[in-house]
C-alpha atoms as a PDB file:
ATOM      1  CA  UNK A   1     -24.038  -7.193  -0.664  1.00  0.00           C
ATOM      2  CA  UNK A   2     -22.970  -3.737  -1.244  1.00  0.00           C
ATOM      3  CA  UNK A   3     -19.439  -3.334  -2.975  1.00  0.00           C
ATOM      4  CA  UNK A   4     -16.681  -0.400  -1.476  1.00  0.00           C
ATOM      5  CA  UNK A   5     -13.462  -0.061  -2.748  1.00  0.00           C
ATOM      6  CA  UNK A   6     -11.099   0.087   0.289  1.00  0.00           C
ATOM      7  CA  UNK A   7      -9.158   4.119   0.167  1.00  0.00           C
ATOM      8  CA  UNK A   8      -7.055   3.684   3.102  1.00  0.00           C
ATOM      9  CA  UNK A   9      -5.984   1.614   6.157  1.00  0.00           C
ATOM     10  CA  UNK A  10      -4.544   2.850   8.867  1.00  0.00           C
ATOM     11  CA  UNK A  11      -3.150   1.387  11.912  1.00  0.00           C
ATOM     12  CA  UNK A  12      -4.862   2.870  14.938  1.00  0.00           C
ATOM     13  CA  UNK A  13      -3.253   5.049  16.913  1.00  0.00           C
ATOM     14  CA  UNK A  14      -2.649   4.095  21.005  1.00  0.00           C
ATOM     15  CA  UNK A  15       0.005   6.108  22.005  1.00  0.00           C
ATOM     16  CA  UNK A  16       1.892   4.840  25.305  1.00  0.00           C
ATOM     17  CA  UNK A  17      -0.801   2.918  26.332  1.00  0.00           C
ATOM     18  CA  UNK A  18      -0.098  -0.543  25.325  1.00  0.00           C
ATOM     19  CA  UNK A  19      -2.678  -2.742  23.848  1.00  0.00           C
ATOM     20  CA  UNK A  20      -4.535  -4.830  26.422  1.00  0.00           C
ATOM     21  CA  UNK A  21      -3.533  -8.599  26.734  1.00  0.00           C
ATOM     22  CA  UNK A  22      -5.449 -10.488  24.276  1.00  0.00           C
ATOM     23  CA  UNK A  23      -6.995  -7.726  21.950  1.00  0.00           C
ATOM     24  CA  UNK A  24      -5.990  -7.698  18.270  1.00  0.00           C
ATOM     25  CA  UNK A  25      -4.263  -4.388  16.992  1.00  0.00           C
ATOM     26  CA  UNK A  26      -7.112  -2.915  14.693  1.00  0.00           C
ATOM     27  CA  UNK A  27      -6.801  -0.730  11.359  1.00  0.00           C
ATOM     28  CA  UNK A  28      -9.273   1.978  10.471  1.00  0.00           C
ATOM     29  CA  UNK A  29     -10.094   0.913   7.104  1.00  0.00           C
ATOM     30  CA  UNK A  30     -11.909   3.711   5.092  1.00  0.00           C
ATOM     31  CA  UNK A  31     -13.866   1.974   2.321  1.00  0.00           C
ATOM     32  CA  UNK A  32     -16.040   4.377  -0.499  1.00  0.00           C
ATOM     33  CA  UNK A  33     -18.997   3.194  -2.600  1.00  0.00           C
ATOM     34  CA  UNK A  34     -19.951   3.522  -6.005  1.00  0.00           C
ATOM     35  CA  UNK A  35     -21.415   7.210  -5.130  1.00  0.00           C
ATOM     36  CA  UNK A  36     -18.516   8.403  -3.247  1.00  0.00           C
ATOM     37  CA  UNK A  37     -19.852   8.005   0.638  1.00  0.00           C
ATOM     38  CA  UNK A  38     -16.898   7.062   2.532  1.00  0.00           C
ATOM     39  CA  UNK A  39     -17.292   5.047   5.909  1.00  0.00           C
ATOM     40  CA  UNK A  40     -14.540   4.298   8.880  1.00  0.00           C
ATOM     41  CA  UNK A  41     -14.987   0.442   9.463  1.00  0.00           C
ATOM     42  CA  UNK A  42     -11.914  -0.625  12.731  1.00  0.00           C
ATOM     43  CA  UNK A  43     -10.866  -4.111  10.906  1.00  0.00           C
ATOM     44  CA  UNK A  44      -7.665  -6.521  12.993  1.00  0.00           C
ATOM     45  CA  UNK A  45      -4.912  -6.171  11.152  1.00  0.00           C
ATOM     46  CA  UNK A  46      -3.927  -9.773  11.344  1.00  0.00           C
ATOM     47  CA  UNK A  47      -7.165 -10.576   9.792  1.00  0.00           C
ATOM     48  CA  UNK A  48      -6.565  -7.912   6.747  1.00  0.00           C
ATOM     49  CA  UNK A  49      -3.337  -9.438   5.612  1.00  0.00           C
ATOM     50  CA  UNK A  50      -4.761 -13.103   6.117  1.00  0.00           C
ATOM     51  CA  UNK A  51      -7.298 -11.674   3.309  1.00  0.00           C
ATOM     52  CA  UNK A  52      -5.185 -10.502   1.286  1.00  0.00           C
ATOM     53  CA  UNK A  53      -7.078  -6.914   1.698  1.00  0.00           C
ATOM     54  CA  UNK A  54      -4.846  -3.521   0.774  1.00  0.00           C
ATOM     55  CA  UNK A  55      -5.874  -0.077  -0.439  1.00  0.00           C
ATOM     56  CA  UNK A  56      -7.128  -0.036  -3.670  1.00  0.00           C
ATOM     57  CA  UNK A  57      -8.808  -3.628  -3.471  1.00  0.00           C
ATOM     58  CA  UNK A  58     -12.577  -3.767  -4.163  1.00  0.00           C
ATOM     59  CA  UNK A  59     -14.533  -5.762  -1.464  1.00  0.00           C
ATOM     60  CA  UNK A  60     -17.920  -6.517  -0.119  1.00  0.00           C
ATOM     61  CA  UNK A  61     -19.017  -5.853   3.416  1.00  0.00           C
ATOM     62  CA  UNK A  62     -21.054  -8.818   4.818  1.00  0.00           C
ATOM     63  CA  UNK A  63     -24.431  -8.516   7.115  1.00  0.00           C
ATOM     64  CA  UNK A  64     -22.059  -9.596   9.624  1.00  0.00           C
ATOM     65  CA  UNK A  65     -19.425  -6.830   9.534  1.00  0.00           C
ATOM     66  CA  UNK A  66     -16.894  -8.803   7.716  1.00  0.00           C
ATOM     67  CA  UNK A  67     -15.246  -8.281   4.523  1.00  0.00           C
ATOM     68  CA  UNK A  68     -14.379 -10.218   2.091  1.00  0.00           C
ATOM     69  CA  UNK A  69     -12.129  -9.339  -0.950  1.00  0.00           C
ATOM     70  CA  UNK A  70     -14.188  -9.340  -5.015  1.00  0.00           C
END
């Protein structure tokens, strides 16, 4: 499972619209890999803190788009 170490999250953006009922607010996390490629993964928030995940952590992205924190 390839390792990233997460550089930023950010909470997305959604100006005056308001979320719609029932969808999670989502964080652009930007994760980089051992050679420095950096990739935008949208992550719910919620689902970050129950992890534990913040910038700086090191964590693995699974086959199924989830990540889980090393």
């Amino acid at each position: 499972m390839p390792e990233y170490r997460v550089l930023r999250i950010d909470e997305q953006l959604y100006g005056c619209e308001e979320l719609p009922a029932g969808q999670p607010v989502l964080c652009d996390v930007t994760l980089t890999d051992a050679a420095g490629a950096a990739r935008i993964l949208p992550y719910p928030d919620k689902e970050l803190t129950r992890l534990g995940i913040d910038e700086g952590d090191t964590v693995c992205l699974l086959p199924d788009g989830t990540l889980h924190k090393l």
